[in-house]
PDB file of N, CA and C in Angstrom:
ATOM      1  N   UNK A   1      -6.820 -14.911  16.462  1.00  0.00           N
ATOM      2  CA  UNK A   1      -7.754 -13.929  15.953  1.00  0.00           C
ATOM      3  C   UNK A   1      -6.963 -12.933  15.112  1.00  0.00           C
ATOM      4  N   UNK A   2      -7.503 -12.032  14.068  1.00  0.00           N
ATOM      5  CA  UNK A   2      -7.049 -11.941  12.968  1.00  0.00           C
ATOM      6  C   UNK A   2      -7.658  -9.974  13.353  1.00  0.00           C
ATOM      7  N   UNK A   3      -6.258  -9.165  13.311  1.00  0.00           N
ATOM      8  CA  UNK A   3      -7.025  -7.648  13.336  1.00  0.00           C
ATOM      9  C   UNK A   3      -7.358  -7.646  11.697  1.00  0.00           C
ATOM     10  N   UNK A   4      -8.322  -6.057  12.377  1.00  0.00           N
ATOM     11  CA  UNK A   4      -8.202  -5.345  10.822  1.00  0.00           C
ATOM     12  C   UNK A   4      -8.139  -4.008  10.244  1.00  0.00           C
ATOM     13  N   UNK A   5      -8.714  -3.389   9.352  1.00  0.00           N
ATOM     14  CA  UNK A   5      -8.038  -1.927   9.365  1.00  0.00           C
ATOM     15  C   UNK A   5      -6.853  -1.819   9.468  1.00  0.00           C
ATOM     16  N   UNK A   6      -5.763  -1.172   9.903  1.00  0.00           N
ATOM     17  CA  UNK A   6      -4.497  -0.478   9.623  1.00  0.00           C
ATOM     18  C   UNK A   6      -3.432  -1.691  10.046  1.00  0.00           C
ATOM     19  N   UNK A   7      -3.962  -2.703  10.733  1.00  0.00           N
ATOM     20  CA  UNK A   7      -3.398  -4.054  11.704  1.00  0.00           C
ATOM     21  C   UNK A   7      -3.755  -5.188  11.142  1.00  0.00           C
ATOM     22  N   UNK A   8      -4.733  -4.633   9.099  1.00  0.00           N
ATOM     23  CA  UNK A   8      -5.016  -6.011   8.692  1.00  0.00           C
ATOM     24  C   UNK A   8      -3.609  -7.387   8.537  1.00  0.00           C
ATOM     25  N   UNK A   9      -3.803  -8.333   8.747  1.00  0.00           N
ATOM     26  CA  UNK A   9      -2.889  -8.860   8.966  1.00  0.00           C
ATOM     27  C   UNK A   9      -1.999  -9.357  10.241  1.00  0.00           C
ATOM     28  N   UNK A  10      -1.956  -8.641  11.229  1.00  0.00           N
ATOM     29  CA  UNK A  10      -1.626  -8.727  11.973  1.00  0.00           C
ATOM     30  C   UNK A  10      -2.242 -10.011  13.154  1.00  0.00           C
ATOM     31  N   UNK A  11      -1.753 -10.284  14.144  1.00  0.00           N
ATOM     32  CA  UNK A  11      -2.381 -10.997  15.504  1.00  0.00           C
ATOM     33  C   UNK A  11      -3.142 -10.684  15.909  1.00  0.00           C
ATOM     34  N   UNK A  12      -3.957 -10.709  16.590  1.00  0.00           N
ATOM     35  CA  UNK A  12      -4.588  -9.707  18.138  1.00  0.00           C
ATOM     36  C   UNK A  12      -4.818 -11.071  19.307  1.00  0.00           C
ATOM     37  N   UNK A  13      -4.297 -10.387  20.501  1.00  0.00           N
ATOM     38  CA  UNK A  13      -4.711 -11.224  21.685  1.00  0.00           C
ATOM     39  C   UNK A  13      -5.896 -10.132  22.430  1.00  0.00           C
ATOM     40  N   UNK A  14      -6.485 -10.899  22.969  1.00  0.00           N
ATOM     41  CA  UNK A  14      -7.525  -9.472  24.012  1.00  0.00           C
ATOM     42  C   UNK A  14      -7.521 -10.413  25.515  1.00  0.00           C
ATOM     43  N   UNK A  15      -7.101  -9.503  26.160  1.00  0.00           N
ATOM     44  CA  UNK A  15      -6.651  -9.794  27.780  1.00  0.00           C
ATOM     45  C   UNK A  15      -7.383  -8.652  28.436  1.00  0.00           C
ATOM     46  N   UNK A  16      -8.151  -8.854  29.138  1.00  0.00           N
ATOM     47  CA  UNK A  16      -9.031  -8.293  30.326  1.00  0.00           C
ATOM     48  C   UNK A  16      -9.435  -6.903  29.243  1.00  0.00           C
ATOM     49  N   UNK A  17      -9.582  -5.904  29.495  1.00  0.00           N
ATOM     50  CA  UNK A  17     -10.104  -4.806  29.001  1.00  0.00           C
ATOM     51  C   UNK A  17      -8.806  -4.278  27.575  1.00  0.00           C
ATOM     52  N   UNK A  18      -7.928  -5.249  27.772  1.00  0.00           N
ATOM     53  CA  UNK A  18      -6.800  -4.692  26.424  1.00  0.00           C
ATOM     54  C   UNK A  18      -6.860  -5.427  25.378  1.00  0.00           C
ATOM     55  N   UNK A  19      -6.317  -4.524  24.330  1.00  0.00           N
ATOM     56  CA  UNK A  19      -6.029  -5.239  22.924  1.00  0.00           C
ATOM     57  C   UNK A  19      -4.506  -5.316  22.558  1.00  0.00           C
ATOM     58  N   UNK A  20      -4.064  -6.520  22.126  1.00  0.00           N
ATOM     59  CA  UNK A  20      -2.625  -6.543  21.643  1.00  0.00           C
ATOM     60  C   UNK A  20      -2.420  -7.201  20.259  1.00  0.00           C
ATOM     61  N   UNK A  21      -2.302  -5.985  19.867  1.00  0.00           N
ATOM     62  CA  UNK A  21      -1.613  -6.500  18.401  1.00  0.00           C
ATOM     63  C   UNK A  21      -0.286  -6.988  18.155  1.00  0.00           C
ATOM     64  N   UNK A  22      -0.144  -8.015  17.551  1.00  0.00           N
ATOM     65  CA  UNK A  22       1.578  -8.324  17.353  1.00  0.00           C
ATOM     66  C   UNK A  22       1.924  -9.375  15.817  1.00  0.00           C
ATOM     67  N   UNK A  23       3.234  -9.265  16.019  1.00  0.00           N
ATOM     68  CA  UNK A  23       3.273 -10.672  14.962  1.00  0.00           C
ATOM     69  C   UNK A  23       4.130 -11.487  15.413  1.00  0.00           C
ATOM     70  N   UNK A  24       4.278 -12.958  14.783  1.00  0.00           N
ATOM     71  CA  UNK A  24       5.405 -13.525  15.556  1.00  0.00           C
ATOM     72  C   UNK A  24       5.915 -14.551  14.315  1.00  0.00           C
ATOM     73  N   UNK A  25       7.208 -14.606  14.321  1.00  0.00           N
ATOM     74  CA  UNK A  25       8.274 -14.797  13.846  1.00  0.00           C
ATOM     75  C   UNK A  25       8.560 -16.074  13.820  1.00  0.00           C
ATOM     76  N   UNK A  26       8.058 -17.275  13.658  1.00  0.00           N
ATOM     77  CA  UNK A  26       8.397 -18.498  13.551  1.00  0.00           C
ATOM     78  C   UNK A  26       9.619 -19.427  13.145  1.00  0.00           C
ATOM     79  N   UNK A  27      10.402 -18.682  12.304  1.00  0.00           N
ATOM     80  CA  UNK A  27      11.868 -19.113  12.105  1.00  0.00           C
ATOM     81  C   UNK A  27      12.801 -18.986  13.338  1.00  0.00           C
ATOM     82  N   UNK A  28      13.033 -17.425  13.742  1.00  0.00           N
ATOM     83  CA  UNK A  28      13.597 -16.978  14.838  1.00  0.00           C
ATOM     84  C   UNK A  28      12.603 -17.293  16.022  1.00  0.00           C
ATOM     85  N   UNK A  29      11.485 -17.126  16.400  1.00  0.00           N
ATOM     86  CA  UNK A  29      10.779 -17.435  17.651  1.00  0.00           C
ATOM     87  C   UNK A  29      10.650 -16.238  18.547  1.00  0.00           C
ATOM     88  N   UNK A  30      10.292 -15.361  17.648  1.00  0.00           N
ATOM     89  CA  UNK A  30      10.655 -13.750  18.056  1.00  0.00           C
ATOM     90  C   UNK A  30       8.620 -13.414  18.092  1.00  0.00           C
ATOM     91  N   UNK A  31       8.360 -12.766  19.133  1.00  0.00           N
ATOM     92  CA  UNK A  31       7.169 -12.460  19.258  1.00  0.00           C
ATOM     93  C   UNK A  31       7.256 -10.527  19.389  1.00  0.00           C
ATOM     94  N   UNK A  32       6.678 -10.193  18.230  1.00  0.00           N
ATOM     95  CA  UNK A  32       7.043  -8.318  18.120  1.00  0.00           C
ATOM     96  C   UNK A  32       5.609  -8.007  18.069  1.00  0.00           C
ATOM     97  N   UNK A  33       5.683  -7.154  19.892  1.00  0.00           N
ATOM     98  CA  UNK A  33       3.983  -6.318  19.846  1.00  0.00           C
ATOM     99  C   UNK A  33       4.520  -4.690  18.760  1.00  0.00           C
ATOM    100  N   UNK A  34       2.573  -4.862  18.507  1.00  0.00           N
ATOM    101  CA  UNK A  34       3.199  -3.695  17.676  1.00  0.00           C
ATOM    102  C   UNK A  34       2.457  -2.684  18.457  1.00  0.00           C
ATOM    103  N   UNK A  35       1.137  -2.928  19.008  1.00  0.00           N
ATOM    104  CA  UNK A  35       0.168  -2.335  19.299  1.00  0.00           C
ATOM    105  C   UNK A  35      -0.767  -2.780  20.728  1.00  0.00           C
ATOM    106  N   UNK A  36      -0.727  -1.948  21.753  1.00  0.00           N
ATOM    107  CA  UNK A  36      -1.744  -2.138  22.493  1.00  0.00           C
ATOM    108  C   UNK A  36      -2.727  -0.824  23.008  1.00  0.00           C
ATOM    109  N   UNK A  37      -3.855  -1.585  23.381  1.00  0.00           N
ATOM    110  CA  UNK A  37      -4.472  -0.291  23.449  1.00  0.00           C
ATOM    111  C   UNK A  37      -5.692  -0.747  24.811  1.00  0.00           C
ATOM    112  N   UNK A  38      -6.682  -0.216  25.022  1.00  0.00           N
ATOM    113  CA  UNK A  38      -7.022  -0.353  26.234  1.00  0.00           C
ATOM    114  C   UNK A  38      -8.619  -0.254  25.186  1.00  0.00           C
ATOM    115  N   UNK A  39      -9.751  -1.025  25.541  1.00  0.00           N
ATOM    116  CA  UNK A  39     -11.069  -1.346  24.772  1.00  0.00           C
ATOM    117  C   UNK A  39     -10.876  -2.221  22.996  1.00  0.00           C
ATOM    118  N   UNK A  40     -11.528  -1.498  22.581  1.00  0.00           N
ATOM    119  CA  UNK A  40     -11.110  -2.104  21.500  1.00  0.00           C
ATOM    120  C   UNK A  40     -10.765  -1.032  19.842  1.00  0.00           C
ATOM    121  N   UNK A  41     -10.197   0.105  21.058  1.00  0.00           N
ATOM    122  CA  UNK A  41     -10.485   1.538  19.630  1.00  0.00           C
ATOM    123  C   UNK A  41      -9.117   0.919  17.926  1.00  0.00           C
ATOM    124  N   UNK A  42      -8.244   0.056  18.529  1.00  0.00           N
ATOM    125  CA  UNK A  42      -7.760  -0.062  17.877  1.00  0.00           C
ATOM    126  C   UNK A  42      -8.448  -1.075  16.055  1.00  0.00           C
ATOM    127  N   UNK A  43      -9.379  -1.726  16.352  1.00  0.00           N
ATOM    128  CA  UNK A  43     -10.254  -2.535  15.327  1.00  0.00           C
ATOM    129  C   UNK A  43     -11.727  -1.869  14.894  1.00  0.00           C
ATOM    130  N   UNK A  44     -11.817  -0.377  15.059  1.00  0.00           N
ATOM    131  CA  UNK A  44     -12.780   0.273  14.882  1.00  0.00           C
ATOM    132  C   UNK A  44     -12.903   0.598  13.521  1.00  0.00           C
TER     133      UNK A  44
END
């Protein structure tokens, strides 16, 4: 799933009541959160 607003671009996973934004790194295999937040204020 695909954020948007300020995280366009970015990942998002959503796990129980949280949001996690991240990106991940496929050469290296490096997974970098950038953002979590608790509902969904972060894609508002």
């Amino acid at each position: 799933m695909r954020a948007f607003g300020p995280y366009e671009g970015k990942r998002r996973l959503v796990v129980g009541p949280y949001s996690i934004v991240y990106e991940y790194d496929a050469e290296h295999g490096v997974v970098s959160v950038i953002a979590v937040a608790r509902g969904g204020p972060l894609f508002r």
